[in-house]
PDB file of N, CA and C in Angstrom:
ATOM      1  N   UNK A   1     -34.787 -35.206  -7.523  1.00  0.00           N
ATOM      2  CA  UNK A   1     -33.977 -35.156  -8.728  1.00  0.00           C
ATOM      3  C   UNK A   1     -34.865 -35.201  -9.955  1.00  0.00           C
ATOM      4  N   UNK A   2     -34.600 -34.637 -10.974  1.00  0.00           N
ATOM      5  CA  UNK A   2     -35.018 -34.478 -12.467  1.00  0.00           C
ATOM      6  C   UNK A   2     -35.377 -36.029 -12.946  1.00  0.00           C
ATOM      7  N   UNK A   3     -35.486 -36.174 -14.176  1.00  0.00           N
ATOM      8  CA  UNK A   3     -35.455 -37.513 -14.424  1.00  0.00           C
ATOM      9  C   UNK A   3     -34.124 -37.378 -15.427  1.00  0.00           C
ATOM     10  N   UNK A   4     -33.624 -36.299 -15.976  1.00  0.00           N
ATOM     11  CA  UNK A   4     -32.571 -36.274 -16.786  1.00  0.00           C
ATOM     12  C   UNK A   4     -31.144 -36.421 -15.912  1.00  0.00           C
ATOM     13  N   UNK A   5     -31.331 -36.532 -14.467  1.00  0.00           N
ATOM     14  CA  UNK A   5     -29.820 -37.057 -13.557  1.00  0.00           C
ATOM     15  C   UNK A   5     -29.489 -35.962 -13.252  1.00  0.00           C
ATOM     16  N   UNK A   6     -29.781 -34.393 -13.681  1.00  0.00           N
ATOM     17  CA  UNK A   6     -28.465 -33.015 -13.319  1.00  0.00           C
ATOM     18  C   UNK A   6     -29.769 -32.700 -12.449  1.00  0.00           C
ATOM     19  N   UNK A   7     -28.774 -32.062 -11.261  1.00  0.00           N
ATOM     20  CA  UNK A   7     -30.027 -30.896 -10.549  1.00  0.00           C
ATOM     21  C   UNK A   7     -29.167 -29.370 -10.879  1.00  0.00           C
ATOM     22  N   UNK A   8     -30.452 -28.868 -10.544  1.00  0.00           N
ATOM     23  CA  UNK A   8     -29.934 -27.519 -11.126  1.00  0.00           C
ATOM     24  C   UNK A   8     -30.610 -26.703  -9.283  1.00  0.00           C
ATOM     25  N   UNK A   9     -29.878 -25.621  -9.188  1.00  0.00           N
ATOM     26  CA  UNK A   9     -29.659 -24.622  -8.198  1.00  0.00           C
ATOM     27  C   UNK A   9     -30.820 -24.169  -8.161  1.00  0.00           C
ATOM     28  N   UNK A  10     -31.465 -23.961  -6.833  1.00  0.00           N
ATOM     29  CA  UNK A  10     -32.951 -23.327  -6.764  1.00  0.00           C
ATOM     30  C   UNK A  10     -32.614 -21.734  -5.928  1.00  0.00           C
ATOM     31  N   UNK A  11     -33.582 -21.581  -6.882  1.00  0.00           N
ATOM     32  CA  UNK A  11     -33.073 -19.686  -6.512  1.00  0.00           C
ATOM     33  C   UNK A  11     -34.289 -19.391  -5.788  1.00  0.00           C
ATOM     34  N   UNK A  12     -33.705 -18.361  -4.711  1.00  0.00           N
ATOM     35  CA  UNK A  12     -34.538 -18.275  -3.296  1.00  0.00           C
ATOM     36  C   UNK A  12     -36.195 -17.985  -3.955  1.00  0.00           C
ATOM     37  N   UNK A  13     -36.798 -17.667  -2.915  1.00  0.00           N
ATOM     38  CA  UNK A  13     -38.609 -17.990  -3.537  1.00  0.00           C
ATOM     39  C   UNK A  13     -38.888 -16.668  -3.028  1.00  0.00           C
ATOM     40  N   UNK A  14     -37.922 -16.208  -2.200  1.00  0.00           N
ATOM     41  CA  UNK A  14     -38.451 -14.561  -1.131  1.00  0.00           C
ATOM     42  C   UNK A  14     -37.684 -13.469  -2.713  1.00  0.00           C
ATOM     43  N   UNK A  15     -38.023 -12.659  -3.306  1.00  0.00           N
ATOM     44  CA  UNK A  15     -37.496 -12.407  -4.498  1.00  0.00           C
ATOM     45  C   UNK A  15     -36.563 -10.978  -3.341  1.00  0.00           C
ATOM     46  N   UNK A  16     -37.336 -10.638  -2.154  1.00  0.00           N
ATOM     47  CA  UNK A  16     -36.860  -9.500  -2.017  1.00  0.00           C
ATOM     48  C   UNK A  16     -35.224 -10.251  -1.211  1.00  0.00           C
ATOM     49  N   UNK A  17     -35.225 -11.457  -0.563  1.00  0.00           N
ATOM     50  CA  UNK A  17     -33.907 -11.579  -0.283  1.00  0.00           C
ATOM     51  C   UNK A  17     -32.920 -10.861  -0.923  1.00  0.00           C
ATOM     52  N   UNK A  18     -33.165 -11.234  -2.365  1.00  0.00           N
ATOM     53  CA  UNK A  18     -31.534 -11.052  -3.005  1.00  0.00           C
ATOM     54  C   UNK A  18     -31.135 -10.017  -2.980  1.00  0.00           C
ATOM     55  N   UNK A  19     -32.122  -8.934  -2.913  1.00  0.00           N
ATOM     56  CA  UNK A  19     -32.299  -7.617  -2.299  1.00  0.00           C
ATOM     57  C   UNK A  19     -30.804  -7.469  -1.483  1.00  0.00           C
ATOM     58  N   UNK A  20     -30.749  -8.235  -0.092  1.00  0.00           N
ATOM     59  CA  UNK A  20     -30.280  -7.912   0.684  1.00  0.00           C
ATOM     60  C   UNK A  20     -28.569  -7.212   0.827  1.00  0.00           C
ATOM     61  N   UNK A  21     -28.289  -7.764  -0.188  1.00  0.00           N
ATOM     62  CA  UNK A  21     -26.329  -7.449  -0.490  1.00  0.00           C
ATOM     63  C   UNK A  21     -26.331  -5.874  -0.470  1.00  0.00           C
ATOM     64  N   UNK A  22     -25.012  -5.530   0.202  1.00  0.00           N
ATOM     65  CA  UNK A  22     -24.810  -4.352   0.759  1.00  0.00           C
ATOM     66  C   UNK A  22     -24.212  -3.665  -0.620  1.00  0.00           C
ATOM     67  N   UNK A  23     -24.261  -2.640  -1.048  1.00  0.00           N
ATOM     68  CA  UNK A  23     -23.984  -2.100  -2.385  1.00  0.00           C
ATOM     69  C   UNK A  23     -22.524  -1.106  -1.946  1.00  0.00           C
ATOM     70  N   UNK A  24     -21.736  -1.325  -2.407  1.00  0.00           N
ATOM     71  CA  UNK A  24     -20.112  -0.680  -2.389  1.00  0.00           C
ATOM     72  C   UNK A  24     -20.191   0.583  -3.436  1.00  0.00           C
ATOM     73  N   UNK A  25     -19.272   1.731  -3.245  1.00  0.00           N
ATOM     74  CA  UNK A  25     -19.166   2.687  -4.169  1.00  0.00           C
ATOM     75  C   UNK A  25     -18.392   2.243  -5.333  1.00  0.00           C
ATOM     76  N   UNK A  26     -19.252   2.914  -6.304  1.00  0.00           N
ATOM     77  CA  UNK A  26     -18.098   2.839  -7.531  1.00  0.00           C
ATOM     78  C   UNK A  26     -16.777   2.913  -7.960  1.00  0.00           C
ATOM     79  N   UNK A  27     -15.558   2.555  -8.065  1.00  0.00           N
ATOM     80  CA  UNK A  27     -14.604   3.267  -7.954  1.00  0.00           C
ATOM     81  C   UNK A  27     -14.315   2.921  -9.462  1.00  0.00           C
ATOM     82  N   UNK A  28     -13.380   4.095  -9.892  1.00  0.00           N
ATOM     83  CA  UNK A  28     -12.919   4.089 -11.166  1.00  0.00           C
ATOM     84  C   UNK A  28     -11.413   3.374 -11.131  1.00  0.00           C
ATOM     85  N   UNK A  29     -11.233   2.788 -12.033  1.00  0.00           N
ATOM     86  CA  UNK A  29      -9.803   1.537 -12.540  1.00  0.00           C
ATOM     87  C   UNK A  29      -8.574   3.384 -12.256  1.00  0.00           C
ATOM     88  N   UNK A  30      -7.381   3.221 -11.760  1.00  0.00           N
ATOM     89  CA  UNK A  30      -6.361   3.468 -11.415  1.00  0.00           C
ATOM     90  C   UNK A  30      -6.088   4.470 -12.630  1.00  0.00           C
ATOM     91  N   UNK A  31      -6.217   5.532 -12.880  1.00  0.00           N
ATOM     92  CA  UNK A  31      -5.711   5.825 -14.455  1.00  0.00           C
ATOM     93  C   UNK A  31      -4.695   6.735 -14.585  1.00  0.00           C
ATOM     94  N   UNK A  32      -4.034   7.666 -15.355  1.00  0.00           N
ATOM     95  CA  UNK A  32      -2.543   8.069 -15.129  1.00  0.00           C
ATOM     96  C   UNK A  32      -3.215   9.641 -13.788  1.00  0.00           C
ATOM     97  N   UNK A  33      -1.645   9.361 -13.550  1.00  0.00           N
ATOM     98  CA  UNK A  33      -1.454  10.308 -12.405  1.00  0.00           C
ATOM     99  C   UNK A  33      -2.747  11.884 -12.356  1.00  0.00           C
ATOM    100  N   UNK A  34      -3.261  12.518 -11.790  1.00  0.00           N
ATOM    101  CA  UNK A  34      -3.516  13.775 -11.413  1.00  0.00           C
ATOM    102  C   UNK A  34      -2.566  14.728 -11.907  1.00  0.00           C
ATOM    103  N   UNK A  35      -2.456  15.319 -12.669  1.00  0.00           N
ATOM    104  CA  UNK A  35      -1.231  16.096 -13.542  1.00  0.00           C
ATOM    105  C   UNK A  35      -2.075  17.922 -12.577  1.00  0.00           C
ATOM    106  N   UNK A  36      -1.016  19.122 -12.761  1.00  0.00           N
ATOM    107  CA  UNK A  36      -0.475  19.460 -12.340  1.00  0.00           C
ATOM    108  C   UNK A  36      -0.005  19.610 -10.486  1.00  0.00           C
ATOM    109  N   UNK A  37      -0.428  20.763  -9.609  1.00  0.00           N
ATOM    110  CA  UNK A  37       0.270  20.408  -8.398  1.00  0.00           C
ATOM    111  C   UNK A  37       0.132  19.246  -7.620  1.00  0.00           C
ATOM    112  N   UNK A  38       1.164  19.688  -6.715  1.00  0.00           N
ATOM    113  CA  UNK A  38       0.874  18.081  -5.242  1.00  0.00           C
ATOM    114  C   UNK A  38      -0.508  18.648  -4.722  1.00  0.00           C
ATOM    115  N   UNK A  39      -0.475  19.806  -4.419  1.00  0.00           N
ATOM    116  CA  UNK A  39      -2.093  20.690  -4.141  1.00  0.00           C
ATOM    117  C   UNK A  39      -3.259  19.230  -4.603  1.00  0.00           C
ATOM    118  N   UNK A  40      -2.971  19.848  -5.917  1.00  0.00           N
ATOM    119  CA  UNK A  40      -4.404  19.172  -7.115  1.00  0.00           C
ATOM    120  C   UNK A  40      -4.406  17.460  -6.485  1.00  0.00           C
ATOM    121  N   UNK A  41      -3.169  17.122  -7.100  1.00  0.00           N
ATOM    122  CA  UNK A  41      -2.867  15.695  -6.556  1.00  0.00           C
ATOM    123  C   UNK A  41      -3.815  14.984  -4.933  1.00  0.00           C
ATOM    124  N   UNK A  42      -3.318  16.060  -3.920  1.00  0.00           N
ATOM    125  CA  UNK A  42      -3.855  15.994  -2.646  1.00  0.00           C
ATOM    126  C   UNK A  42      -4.514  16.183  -2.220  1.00  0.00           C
ATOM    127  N   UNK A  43      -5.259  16.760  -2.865  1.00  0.00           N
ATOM    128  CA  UNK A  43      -7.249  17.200  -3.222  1.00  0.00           C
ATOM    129  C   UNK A  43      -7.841  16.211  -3.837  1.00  0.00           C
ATOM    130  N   UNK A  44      -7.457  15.447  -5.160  1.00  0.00           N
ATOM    131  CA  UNK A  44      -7.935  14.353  -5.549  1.00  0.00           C
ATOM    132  C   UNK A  44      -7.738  12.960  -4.563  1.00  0.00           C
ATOM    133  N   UNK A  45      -6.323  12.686  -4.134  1.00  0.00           N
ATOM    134  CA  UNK A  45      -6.018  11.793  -2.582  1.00  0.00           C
ATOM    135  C   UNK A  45      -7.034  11.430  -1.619  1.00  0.00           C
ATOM    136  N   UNK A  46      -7.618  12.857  -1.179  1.00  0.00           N
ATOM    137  CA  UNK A  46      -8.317  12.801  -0.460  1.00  0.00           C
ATOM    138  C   UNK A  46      -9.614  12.777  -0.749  1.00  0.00           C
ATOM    139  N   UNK A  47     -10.327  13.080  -1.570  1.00  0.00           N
ATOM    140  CA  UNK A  47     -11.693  12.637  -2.209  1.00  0.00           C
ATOM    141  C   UNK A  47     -12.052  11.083  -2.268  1.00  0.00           C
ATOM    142  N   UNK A  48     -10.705  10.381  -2.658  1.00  0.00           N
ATOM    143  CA  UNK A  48     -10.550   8.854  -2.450  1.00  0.00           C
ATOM    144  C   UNK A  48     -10.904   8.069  -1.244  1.00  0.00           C
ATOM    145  N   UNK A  49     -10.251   9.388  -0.420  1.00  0.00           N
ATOM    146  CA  UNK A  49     -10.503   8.796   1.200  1.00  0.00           C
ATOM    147  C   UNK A  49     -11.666   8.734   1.226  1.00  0.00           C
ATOM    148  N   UNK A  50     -12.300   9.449   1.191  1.00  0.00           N
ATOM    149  CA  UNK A  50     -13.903   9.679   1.732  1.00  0.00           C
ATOM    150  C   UNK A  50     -14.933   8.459   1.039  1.00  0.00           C
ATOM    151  N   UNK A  51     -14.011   7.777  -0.125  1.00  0.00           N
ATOM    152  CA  UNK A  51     -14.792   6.894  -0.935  1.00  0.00           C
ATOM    153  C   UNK A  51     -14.554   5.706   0.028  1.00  0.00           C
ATOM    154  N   UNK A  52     -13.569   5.538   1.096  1.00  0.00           N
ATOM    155  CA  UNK A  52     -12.910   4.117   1.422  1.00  0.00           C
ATOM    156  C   UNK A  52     -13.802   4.001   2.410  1.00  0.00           C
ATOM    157  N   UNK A  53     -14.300   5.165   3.725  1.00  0.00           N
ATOM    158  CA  UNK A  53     -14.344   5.058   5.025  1.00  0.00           C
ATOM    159  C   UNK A  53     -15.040   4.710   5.396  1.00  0.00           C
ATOM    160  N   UNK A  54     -16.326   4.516   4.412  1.00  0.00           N
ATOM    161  CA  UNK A  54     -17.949   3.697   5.295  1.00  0.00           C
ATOM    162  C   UNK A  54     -17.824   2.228   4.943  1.00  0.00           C
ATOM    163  N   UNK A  55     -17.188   1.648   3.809  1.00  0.00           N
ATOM    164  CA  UNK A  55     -17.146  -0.037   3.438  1.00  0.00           C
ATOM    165  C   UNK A  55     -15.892  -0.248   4.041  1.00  0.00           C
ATOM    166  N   UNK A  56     -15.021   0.374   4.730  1.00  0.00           N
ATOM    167  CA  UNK A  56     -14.121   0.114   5.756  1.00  0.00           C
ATOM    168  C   UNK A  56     -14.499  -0.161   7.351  1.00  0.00           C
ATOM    169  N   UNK A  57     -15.623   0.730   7.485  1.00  0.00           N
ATOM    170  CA  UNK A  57     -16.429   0.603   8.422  1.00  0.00           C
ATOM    171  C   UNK A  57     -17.082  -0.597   8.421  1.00  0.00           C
ATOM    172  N   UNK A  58     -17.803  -0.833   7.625  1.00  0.00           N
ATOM    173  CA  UNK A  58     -18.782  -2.422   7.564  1.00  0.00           C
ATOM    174  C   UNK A  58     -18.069  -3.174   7.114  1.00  0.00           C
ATOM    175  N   UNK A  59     -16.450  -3.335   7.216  1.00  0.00           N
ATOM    176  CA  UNK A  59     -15.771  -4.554   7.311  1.00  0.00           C
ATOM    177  C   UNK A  59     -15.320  -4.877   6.319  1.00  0.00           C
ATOM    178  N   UNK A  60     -15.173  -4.454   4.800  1.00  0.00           N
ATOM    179  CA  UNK A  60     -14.455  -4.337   3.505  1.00  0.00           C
ATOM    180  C   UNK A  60     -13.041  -4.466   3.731  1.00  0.00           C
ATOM    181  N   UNK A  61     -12.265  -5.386   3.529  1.00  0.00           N
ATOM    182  CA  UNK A  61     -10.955  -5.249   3.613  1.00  0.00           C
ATOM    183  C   UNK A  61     -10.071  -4.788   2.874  1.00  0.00           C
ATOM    184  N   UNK A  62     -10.693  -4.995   1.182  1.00  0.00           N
ATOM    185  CA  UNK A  62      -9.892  -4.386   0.236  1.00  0.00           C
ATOM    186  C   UNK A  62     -10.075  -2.795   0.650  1.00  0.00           C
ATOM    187  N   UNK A  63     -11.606  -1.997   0.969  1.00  0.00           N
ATOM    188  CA  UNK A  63     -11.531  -1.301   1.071  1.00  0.00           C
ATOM    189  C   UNK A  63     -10.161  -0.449   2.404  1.00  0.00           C
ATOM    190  N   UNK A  64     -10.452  -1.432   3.407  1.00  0.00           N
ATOM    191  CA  UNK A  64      -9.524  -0.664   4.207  1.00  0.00           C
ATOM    192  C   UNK A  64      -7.661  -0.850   3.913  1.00  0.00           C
ATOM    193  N   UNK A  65      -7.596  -1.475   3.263  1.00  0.00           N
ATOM    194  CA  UNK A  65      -6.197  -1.852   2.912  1.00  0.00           C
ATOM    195  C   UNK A  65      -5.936  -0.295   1.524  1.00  0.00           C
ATOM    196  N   UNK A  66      -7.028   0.066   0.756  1.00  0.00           N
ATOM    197  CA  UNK A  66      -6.881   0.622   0.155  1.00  0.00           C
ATOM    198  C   UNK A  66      -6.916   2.398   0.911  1.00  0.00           C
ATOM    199  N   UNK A  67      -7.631   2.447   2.078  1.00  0.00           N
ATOM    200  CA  UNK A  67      -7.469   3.504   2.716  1.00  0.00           C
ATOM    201  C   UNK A  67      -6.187   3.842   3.239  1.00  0.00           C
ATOM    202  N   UNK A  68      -5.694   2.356   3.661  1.00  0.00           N
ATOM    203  CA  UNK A  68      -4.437   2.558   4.491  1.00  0.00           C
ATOM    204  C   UNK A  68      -3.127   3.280   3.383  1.00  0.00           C
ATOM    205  N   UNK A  69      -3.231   2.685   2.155  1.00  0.00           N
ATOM    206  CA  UNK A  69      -2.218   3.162   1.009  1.00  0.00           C
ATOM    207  C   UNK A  69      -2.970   4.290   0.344  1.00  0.00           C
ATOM    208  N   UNK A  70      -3.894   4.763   0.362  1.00  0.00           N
ATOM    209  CA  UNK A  70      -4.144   6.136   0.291  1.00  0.00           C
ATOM    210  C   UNK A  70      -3.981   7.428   1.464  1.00  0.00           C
ATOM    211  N   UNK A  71      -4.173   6.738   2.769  1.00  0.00           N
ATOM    212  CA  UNK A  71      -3.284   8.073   3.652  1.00  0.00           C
ATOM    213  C   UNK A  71      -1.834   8.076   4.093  1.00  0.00           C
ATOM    214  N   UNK A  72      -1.093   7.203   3.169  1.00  0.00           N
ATOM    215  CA  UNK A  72       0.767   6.890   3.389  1.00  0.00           C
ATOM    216  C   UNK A  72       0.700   7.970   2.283  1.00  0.00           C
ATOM    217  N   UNK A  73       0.186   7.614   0.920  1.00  0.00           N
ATOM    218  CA  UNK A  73       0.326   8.821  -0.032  1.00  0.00           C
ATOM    219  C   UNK A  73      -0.552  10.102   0.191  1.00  0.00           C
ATOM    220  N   UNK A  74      -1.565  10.358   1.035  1.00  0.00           N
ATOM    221  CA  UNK A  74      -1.676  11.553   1.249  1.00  0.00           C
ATOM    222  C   UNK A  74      -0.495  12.446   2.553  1.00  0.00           C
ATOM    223  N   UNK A  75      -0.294  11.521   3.435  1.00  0.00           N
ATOM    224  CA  UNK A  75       0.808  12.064   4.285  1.00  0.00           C
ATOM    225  C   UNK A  75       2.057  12.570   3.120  1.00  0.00           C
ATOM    226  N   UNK A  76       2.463  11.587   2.634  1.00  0.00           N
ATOM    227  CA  UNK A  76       3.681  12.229   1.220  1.00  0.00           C
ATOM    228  C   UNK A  76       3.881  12.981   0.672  1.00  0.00           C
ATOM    229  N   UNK A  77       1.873  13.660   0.056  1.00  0.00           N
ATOM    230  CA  UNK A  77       1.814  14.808  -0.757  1.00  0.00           C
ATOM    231  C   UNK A  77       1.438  15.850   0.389  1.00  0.00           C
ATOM    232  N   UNK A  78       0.922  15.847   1.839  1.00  0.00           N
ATOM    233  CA  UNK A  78       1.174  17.066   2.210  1.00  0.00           C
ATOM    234  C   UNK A  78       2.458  17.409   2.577  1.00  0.00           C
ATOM    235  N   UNK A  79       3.209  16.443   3.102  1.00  0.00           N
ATOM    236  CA  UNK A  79       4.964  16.744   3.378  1.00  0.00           C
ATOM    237  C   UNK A  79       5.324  18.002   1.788  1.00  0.00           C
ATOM    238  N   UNK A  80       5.181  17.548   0.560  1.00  0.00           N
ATOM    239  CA  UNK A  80       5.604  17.892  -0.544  1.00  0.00           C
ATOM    240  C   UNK A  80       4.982  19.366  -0.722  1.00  0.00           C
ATOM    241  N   UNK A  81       3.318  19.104  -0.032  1.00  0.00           N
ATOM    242  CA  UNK A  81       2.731  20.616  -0.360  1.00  0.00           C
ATOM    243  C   UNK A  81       3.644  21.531   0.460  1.00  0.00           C
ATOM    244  N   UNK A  82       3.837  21.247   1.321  1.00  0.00           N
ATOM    245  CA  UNK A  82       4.521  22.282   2.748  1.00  0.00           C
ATOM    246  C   UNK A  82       5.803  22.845   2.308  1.00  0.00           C
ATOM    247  N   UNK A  83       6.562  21.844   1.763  1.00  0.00           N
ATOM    248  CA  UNK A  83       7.683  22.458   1.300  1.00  0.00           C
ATOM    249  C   UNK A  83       7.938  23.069  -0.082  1.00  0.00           C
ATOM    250  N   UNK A  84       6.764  22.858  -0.715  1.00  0.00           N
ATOM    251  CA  UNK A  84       6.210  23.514  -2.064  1.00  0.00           C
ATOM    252  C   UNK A  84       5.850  25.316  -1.464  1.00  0.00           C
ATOM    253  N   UNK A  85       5.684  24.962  -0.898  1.00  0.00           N
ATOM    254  CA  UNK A  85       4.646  26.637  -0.102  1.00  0.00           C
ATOM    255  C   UNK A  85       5.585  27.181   0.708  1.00  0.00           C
ATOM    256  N   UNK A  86       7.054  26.500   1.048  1.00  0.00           N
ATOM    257  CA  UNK A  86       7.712  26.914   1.581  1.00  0.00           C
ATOM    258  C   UNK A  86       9.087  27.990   0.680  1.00  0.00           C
ATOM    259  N   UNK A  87       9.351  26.763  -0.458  1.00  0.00           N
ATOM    260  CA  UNK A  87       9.791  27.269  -1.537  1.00  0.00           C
ATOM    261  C   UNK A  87       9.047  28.638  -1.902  1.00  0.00           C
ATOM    262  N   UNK A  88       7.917  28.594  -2.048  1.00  0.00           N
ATOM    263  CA  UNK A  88       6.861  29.698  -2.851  1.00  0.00           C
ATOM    264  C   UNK A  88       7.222  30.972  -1.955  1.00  0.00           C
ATOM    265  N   UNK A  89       7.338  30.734  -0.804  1.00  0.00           N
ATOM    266  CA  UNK A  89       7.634  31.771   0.183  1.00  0.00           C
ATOM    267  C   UNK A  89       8.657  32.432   0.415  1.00  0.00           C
ATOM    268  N   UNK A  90       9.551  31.453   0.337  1.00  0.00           N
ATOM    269  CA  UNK A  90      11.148  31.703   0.429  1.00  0.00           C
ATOM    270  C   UNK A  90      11.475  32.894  -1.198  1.00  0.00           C
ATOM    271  N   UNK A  91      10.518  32.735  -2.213  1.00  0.00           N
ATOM    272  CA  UNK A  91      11.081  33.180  -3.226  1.00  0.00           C
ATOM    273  C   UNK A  91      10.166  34.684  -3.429  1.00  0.00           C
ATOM    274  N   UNK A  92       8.932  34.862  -2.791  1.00  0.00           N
ATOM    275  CA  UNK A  92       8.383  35.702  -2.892  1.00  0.00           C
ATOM    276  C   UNK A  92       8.848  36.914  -1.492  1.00  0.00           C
ATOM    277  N   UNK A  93       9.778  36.665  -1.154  1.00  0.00           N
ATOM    278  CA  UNK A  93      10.799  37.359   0.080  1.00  0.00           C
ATOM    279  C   UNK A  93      11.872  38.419  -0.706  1.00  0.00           C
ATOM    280  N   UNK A  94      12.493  37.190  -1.692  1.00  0.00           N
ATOM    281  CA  UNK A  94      13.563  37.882  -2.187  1.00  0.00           C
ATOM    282  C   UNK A  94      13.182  39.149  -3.218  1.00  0.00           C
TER     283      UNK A  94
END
C-alpha cells in the first residue's frame, strides 16, 4: 500500500497483452429506412448479414441475436420482392 491509504490498479507489465481483445466490426447507429425498392432494401439487409456472421461465430451474442432479426426481415423483404416481380409481370402481360 501507498503511504497516502488509496491503491490504485496496476496495469499489466506485458504491454503486448492488452493487445489481445478480439476487435468487432464497425457498425453504423440504425438510421432511417433504405428508401426506394424492397430490391434496394434487401440488398442493404443482407450486406448486414455478412457484418453479423464471424462475431456470431466467436460467440458475440448481441451479434447473433442481431443476425437472427436481420434474416426474419430479410425473409419479409424477399416474400415482398417476389410478389413485387410478380405484380411487374402480371402487368407487363397485359
Amino acid at each position: 500500500m501507498s503511504s497516502s491509504g488509496t491503491s490504485t490498479p496496476q496495469l499489466p507489465k506485458n504491454p503486448s497483452s492488452s493487445n489481445q481483445n478480439a476487435s468487432l466490426p464497425q457498425y453504423s447507429l440504425p438510421g432511417p429506412q433504405v428508401q426506394g425498392s424492397k430490391y434496394n432494401q434487401l440488398l442493404a439487409v443482407i450486406e448486414e448479414l455478412g457484418k453479423d456472421i464471424r462475431p456470431t461465430y466467436a460467440g458475440n451474442k448481441l451479434c447473433a441475436e442481431r443476425l437472427k432479426r436481420n434474416l426474419i426481415h430479410a425473409r419479409i423483404l424477399t416474400k415482398e420482392c417476389v410478389v413485387e416481380a410478380d405484380k411487374a409481370a402480371q402487368s407487363g402481360k397485359q
